[in-house]
N, C-alpha and C. Protein backbone atom coordinates (compact mmCIF):
# COMPACT_ATOMS: atom_id res chain seq x y z
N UNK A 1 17.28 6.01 -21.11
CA UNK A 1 17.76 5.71 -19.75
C UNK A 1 17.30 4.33 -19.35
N UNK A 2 18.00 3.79 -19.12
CA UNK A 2 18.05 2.24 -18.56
C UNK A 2 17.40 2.43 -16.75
N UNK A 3 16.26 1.92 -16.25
CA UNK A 3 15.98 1.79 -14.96
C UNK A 3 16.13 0.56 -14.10
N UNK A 4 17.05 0.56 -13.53
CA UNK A 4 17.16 -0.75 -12.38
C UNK A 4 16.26 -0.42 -11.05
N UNK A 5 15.28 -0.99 -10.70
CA UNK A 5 14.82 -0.67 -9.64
C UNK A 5 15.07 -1.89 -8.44
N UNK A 6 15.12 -1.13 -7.61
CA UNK A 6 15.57 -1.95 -5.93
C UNK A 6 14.78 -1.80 -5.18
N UNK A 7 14.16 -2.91 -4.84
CA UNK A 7 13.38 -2.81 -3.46
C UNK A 7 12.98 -4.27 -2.51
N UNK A 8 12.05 -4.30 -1.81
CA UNK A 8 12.49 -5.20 -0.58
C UNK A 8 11.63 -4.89 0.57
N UNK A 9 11.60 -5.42 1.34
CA UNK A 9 10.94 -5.05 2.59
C UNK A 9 11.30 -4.64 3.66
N UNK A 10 10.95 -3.62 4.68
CA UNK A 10 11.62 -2.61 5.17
C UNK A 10 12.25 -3.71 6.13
N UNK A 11 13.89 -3.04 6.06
CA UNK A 11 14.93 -3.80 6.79
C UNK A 11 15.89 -4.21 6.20
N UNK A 12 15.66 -4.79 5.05
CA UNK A 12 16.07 -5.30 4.04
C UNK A 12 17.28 -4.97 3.59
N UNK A 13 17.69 -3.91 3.72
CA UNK A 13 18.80 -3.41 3.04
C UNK A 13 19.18 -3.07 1.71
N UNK A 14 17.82 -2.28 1.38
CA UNK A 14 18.07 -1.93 -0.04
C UNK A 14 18.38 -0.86 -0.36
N UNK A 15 18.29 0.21 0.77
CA UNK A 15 19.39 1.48 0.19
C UNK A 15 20.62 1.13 0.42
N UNK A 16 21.05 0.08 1.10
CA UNK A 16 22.57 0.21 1.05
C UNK A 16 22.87 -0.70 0.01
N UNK A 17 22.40 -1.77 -0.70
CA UNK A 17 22.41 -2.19 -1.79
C UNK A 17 22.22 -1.20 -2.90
N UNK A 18 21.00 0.01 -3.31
CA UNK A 18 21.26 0.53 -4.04
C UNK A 18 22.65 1.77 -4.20
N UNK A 19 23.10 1.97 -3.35
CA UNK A 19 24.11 3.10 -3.32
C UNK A 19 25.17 1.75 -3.79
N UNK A 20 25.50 0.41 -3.04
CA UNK A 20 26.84 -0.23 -3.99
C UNK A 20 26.14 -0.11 -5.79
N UNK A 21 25.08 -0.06 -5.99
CA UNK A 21 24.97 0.18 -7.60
C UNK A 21 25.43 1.51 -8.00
N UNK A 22 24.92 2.34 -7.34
CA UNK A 22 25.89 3.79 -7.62
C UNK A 22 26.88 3.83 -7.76
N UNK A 23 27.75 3.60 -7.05
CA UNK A 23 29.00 3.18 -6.57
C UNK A 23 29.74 2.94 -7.90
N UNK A 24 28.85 2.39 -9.00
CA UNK A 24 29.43 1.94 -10.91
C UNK A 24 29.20 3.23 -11.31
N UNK A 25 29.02 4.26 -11.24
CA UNK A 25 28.64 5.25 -11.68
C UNK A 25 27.02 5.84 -12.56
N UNK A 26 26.05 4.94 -11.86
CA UNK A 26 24.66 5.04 -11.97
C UNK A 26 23.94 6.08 -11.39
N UNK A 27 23.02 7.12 -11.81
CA UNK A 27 22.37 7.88 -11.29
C UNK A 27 21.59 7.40 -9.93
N UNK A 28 20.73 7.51 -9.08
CA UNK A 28 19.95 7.33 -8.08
C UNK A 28 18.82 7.90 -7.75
N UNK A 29 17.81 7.51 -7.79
CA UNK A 29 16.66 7.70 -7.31
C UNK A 29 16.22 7.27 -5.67
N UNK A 30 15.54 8.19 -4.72
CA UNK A 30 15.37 7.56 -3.74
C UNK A 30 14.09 8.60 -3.48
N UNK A 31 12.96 6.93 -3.89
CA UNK A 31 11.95 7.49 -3.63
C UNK A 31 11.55 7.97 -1.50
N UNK A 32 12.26 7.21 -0.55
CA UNK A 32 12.22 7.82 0.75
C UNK A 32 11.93 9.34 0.73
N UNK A 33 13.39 9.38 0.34
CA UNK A 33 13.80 11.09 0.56
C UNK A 33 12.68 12.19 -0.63
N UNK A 34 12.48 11.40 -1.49
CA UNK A 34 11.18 12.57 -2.41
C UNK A 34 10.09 12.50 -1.29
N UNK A 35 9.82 11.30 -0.48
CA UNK A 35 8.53 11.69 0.03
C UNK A 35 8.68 12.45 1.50
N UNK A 36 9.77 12.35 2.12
CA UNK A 36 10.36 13.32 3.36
C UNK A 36 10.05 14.78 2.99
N UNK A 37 10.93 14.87 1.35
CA UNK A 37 10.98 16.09 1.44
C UNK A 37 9.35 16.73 0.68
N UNK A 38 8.02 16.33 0.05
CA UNK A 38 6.90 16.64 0.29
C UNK A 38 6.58 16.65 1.32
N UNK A 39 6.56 16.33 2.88
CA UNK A 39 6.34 16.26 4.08
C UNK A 39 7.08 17.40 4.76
N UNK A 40 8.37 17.58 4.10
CA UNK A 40 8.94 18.73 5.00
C UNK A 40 8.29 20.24 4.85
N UNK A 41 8.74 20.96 5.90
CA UNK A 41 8.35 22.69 5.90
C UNK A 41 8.39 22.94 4.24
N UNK A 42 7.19 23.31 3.95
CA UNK A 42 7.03 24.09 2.70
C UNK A 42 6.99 22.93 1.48
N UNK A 43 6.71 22.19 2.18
CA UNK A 43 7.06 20.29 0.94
C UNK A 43 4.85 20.24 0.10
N UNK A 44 5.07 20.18 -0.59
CA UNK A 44 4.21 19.67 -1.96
C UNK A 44 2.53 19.42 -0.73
N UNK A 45 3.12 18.16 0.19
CA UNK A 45 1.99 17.61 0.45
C UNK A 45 1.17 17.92 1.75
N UNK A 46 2.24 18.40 2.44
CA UNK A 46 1.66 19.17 3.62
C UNK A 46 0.52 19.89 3.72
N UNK A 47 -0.07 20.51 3.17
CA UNK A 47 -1.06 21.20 3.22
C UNK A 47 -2.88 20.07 3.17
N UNK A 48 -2.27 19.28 2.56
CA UNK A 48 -2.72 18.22 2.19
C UNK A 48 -3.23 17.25 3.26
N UNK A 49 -2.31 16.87 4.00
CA UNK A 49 -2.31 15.76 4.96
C UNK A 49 -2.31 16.80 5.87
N UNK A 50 -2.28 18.08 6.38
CA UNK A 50 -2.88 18.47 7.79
C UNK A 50 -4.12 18.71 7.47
N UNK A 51 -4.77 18.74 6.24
CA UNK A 51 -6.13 18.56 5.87
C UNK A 51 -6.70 17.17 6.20
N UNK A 52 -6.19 16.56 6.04
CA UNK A 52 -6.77 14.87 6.17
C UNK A 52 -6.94 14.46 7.71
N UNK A 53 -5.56 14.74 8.44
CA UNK A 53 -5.27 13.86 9.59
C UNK A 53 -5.25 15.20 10.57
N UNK A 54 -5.19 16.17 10.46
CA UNK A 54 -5.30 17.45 11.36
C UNK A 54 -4.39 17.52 12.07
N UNK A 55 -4.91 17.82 13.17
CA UNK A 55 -3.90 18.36 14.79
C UNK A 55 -2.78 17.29 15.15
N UNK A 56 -3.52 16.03 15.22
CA UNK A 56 -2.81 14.76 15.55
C UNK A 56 -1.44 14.63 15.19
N UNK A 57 -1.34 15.10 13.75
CA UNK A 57 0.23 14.55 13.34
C UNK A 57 1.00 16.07 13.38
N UNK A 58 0.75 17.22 13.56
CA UNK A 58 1.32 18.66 14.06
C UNK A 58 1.98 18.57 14.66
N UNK A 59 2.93 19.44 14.60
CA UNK A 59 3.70 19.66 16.04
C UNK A 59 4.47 20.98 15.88
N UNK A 60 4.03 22.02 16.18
CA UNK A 60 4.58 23.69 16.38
C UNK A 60 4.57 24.09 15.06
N UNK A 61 2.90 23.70 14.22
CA UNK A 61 2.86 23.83 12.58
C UNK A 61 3.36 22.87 11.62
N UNK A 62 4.41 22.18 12.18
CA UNK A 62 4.72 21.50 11.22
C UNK A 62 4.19 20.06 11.17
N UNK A 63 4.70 19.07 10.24
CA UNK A 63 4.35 17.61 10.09
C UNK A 63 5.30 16.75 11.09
N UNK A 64 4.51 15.92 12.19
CA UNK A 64 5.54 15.10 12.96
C UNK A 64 5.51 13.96 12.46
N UNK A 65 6.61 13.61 11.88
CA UNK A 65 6.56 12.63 10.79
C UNK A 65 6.31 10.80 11.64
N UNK A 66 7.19 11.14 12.76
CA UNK A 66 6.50 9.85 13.90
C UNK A 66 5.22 9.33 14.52
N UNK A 67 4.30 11.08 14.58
CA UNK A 67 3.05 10.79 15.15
C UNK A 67 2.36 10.20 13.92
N UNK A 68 2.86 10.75 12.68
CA UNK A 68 2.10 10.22 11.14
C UNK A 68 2.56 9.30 11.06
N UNK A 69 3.60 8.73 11.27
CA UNK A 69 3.71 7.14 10.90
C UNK A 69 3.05 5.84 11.76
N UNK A 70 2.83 6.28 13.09
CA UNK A 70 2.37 5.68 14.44
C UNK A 70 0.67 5.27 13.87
N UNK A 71 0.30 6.77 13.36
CA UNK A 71 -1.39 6.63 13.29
C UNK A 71 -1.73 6.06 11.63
N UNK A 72 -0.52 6.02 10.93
CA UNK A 72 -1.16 5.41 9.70
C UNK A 72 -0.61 4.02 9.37
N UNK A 73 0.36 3.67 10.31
CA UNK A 73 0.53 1.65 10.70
C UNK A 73 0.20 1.01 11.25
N UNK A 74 -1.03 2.04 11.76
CA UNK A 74 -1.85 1.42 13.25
C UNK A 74 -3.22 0.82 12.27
N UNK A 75 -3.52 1.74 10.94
CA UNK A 75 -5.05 1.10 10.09
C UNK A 75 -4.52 1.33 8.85
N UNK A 76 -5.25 0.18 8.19
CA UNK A 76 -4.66 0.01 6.94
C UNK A 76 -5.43 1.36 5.70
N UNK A 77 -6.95 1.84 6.46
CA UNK A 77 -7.66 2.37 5.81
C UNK A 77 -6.88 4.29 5.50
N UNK A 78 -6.41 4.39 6.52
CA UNK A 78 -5.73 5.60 7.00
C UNK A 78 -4.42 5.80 6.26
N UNK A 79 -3.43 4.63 6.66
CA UNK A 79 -2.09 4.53 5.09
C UNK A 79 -3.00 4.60 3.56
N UNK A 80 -3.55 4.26 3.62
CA UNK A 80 -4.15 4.14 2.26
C UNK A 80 -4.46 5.97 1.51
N UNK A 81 -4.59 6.53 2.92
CA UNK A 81 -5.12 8.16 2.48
C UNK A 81 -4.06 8.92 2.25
N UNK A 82 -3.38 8.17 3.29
CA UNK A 82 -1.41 9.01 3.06
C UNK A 82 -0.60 8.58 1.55
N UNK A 83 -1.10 7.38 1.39
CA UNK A 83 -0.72 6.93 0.33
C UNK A 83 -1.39 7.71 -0.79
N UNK A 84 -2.52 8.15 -1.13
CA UNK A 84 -3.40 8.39 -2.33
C UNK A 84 -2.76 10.12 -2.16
N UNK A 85 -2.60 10.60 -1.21
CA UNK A 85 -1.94 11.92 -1.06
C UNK A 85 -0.75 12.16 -1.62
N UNK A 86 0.35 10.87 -1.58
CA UNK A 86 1.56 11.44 -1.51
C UNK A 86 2.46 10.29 -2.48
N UNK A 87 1.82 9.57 -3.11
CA UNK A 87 2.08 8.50 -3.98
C UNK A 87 2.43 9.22 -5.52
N UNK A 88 1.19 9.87 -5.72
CA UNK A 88 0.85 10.48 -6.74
C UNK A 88 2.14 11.85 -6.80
N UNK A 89 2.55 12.30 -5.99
CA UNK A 89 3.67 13.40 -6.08
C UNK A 89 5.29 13.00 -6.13
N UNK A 90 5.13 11.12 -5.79
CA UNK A 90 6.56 10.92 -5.92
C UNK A 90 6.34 10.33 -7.45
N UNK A 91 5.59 9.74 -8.10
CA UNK A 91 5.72 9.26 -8.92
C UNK A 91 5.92 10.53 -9.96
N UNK A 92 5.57 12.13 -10.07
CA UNK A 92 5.97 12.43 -10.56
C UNK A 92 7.21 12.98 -10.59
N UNK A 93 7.68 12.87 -9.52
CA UNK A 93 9.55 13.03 -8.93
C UNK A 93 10.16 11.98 -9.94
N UNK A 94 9.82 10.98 -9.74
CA UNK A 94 10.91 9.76 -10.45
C UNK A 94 10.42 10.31 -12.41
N UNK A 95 9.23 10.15 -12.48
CA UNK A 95 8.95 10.31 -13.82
C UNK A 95 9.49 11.64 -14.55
N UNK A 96 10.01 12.81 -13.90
CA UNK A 96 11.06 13.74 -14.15
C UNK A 96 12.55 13.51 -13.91
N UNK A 97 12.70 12.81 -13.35
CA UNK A 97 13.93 12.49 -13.34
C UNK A 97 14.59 11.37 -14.16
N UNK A 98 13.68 10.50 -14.68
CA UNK A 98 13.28 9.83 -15.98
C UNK A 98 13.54 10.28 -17.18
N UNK A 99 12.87 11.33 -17.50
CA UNK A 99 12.47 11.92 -18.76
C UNK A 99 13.58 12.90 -18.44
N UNK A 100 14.47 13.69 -17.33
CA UNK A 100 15.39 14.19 -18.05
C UNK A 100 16.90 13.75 -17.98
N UNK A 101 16.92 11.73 -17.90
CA UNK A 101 18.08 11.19 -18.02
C UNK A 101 17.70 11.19 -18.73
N UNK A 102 16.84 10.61 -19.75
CA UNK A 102 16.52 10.16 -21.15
C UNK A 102 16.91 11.51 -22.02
N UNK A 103 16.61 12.84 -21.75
CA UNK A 103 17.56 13.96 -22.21
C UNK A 103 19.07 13.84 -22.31
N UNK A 104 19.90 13.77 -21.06
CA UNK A 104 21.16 14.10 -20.92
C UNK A 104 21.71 12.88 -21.48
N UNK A 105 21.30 11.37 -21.78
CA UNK A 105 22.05 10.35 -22.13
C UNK A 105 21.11 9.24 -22.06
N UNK A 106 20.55 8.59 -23.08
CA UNK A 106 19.61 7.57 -23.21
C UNK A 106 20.34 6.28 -23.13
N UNK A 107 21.65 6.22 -22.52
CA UNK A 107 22.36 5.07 -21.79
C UNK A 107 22.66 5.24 -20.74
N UNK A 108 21.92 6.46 -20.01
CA UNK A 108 22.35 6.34 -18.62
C UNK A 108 21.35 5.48 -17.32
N UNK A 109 22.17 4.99 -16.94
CA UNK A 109 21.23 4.18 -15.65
C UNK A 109 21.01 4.92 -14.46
N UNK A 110 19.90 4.71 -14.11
CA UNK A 110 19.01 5.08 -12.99
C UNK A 110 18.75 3.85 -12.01
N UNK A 111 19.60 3.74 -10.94
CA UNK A 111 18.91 3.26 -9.79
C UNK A 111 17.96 3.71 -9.16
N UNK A 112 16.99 3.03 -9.15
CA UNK A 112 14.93 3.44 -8.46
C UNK A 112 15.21 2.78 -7.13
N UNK A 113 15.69 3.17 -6.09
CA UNK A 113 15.63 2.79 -4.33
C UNK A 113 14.17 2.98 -4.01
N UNK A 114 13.49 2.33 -4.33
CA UNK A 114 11.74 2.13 -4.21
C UNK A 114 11.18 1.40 -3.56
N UNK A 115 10.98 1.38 -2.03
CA UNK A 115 10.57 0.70 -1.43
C UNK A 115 9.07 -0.35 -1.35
N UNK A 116 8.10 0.88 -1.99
CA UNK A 116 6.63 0.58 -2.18
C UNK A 116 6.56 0.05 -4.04
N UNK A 117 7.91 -0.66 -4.78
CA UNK A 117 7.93 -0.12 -5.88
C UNK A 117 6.39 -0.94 -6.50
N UNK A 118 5.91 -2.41 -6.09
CA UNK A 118 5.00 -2.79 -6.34
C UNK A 118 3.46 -2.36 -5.97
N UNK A 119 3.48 -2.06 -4.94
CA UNK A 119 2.33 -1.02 -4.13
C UNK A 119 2.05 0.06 -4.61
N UNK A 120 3.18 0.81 -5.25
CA UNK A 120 2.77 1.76 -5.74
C UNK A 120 2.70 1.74 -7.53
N UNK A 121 2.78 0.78 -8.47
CA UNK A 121 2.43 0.27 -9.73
C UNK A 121 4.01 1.01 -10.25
N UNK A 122 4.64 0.98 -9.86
CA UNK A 122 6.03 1.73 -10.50
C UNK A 122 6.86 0.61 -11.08
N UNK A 123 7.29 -0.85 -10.68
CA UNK A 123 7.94 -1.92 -11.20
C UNK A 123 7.15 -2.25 -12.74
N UNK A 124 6.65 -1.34 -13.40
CA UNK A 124 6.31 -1.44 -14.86
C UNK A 124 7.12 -0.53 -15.89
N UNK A 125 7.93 0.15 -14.74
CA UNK A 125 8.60 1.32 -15.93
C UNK A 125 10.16 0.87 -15.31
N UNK A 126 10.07 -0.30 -14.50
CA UNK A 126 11.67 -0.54 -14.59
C UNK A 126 12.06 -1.58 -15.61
N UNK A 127 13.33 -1.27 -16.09
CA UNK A 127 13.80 -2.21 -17.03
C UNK A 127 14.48 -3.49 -16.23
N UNK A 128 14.81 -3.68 -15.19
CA UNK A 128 15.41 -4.93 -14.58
C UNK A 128 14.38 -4.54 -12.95
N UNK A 129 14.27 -5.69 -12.26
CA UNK A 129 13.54 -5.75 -10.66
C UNK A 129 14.89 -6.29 -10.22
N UNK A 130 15.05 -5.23 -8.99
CA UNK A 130 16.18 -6.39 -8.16
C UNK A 130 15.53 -6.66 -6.70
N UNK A 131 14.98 -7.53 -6.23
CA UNK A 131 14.56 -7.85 -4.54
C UNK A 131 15.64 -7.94 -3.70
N UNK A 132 16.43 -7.42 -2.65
CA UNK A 132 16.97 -7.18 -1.32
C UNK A 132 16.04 -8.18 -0.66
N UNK A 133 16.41 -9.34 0.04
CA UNK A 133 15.83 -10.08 0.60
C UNK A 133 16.82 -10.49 2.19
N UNK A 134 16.19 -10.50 3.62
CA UNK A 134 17.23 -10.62 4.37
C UNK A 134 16.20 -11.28 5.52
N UNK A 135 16.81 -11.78 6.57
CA UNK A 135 16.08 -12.73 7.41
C UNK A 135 14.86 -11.54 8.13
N UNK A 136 14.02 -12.30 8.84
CA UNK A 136 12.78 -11.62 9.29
C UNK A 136 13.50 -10.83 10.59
N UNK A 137 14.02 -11.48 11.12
CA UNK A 137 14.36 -10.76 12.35
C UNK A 137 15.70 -9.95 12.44
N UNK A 138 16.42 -10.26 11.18
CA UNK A 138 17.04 -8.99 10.59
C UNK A 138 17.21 -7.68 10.16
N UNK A 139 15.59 -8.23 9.51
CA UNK A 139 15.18 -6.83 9.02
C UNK A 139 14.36 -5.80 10.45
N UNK A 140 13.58 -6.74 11.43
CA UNK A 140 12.92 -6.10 12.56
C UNK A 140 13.92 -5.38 13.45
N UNK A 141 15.18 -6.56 13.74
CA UNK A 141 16.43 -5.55 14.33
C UNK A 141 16.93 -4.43 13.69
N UNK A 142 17.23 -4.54 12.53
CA UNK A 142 17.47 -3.27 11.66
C UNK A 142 16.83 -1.49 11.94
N UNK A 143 15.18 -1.92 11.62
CA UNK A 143 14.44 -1.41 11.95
C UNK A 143 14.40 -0.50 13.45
N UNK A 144 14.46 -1.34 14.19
CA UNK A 144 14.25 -0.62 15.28
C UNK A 144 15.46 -0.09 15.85
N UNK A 145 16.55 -0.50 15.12
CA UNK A 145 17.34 0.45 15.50
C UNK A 145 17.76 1.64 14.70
N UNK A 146 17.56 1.70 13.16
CA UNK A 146 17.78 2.76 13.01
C UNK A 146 16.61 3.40 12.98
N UNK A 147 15.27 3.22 13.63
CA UNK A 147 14.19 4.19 13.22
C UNK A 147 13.94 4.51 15.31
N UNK A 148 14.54 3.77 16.36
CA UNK A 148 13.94 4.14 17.16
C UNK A 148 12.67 3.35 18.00
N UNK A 149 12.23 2.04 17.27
CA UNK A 149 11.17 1.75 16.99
C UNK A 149 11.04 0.85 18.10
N UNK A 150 9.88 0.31 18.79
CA UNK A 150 9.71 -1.36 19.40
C UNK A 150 9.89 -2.11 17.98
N UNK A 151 9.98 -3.12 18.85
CA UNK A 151 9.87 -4.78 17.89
C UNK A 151 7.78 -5.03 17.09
N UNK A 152 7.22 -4.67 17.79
CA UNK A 152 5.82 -4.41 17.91
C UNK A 152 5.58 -3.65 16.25
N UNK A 153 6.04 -2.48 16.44
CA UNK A 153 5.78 -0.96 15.50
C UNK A 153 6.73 -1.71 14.50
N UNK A 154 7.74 -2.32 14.51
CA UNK A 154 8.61 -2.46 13.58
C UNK A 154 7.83 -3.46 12.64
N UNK A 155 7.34 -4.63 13.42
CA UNK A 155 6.75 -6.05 12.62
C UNK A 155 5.26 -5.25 11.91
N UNK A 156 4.59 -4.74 12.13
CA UNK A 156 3.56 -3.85 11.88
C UNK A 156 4.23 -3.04 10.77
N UNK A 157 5.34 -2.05 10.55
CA UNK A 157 5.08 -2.20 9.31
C UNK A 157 5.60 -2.88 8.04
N UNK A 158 6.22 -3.85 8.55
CA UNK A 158 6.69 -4.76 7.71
C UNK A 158 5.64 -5.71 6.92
N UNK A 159 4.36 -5.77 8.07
CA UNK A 159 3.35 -6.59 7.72
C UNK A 159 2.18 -5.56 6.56
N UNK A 160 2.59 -4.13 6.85
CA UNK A 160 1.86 -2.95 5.89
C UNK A 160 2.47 -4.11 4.18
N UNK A 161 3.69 -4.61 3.91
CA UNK A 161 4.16 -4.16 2.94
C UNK A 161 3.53 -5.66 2.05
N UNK A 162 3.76 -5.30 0.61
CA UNK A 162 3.61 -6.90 0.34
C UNK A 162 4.57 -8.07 0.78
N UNK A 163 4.09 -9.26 0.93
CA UNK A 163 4.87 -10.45 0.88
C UNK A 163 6.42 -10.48 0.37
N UNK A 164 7.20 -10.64 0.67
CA UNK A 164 8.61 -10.91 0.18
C UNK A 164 8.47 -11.80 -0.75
N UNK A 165 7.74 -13.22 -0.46
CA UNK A 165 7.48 -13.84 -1.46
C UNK A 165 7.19 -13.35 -2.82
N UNK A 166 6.40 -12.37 -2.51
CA UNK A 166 5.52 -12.03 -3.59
C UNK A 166 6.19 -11.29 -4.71
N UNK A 167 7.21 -10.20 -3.98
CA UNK A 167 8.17 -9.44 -4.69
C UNK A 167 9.59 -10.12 -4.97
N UNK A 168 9.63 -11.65 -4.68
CA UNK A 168 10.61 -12.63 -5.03
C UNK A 168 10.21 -12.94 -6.21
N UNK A 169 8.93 -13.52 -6.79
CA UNK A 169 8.51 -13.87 -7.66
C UNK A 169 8.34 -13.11 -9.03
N UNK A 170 8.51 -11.91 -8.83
CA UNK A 170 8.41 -10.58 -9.97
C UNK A 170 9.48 -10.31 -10.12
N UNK A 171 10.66 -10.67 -9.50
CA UNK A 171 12.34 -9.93 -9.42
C UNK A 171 12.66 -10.41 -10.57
N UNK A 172 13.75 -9.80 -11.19
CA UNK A 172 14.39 -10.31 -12.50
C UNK A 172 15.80 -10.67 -12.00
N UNK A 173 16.20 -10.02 -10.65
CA UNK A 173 17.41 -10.06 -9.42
C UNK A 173 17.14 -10.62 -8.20
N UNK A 174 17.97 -11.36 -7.48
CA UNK A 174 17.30 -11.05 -6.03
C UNK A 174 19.33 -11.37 -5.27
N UNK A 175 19.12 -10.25 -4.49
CA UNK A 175 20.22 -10.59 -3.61
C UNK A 175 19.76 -10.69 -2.41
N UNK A 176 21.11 -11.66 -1.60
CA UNK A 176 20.31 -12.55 -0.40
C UNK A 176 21.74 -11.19 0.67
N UNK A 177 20.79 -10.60 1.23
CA UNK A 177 21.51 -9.21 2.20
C UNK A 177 21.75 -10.15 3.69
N UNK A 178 21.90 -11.02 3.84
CA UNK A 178 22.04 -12.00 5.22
C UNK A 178 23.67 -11.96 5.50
N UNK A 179 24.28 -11.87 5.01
CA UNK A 179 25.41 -12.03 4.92
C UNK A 179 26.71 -11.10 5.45
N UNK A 180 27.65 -10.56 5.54
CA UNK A 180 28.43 -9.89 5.38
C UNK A 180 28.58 -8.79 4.16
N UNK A 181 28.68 -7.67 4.51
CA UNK A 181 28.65 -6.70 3.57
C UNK A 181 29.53 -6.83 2.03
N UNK A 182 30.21 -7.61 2.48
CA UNK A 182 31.18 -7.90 1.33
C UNK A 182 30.26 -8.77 0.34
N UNK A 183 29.82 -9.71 0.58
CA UNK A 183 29.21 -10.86 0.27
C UNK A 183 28.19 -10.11 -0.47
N UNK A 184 27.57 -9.25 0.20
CA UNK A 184 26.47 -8.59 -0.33
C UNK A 184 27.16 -7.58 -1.70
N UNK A 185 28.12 -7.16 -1.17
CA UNK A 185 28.92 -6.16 -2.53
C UNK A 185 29.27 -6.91 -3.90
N UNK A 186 29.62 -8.37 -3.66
CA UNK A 186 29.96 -9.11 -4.38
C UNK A 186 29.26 -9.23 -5.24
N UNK A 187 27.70 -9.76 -4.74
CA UNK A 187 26.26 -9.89 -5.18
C UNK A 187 26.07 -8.97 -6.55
N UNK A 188 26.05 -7.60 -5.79
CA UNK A 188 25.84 -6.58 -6.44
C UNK A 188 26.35 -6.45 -8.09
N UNK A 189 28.09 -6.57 -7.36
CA UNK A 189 28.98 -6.39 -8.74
C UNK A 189 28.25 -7.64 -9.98
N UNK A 190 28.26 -8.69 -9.27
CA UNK A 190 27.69 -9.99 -10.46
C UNK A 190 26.17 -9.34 -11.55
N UNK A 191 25.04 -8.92 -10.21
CA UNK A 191 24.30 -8.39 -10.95
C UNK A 191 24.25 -7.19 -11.97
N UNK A 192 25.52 -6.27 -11.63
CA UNK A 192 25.48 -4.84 -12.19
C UNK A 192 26.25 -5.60 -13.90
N UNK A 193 27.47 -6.60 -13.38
CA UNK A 193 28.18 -6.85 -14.54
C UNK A 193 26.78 -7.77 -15.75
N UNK A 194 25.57 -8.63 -14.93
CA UNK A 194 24.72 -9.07 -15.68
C UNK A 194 24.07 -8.33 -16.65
N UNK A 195 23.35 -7.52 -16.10
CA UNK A 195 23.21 -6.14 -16.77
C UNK A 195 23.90 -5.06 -18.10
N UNK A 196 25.12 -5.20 -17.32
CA UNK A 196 25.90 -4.81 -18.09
C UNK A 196 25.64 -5.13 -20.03
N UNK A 197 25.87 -6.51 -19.70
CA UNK A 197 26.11 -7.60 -20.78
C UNK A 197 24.58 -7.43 -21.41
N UNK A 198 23.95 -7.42 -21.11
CA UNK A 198 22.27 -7.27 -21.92
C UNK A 198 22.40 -5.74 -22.44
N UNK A 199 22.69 -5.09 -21.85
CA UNK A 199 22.72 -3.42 -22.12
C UNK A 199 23.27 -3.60 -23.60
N UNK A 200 24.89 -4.17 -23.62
CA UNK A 200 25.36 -4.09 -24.57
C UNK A 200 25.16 -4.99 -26.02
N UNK A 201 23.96 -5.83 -26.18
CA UNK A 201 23.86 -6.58 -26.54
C UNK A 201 23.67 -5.91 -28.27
């Protein structure tokens, strides 16, 4: 199985960049939704993190996934515990889903929608890096509107993540998401057809 991984800094637009890679008929990975669903009723990690952070992030038994995000972008020491909790359970999500493309078809591609993909040491088991890169206050508008958020909470956790720079410099891809969706689709197709051409080499 061939792994393209996508990621970027929140705003960025890299799940909607990774779904135009789907879109070729590529599998998908989205590490978000593995870690939602450990967090949800009856999810992997729960038991876990109302051990850590208690009452605070509860709400009628369950995990309030807002009060947990509020209190662990507020200290870096505190993400770090959510992280060591719940890092370790997505990586074995992707690493099964890995090992059983590499079953069903050892030419099949896997898009990795991996937001933390450097933070969390995972950009070592992708075969291509693609960076989603988009203006600062693009990505903060983004943000706060589809999460709900101030401008405040939004820049906070953008500032949790590494440098853009930083994950510019490791990319083997980088598409520039500033643009018009088309523009951005365009992007995509060039990189998927790049790919392509090495695959078949």
């Amino acid at each position: 199985m061939h792994v393209i991984a996508v990621t970027g800094n929140i705003g960025s637009g890299k799940s909607t960049v990774a779904k135009m890679f789907a879109a070729y008929g590529a599998d998908i990975f989205d590490a978000d939704a593995a870690a939602r669903s450990l967090l949800a009723p009856g999810g992997k990690c729960v038991s876990a993190v109302q051990n850590v952070f208690g009452a605070a992030v509860m709400k009628r038994g369950l995990i309030d996934r807002k009060k947990l995000a509020v209190l662990v972008f507020a200290d870096s020491r505190t993400r770090r515990r959510l992280e060591a909790i719940v890092h370790p359970e997505v990586k074995k999500i992707f690493f099964a889903v890995v090992k059983s493309g590499w079953r069903e078809d050892p030419d099949k591609i896997l898009i990795a929608d991996i937001p933390l993909l450097f933070e969390a040491h995972l950009h070592r088991y992708a075969d291509w890096i693609v960076v989603v890169k988009a203006k600062r206050e693009q990505q903060l508008t983004r943000v706060m509107q589809s999460l709900g958020i101030s401008r405040s909470q939004a820049a906070r956790r953008n500032r949790a993540q590494i440098p853009l720079k930083e994950k510019i410099s490791l990319a083997d891809f980088i598409i520039d998401n500033t643009g018009t969706t088309q523009q951005t689709r365009e992007q995509v197709k060039k990189v998927w057809d790049s790919i392509q051409k090495k695959i078949q080499k």
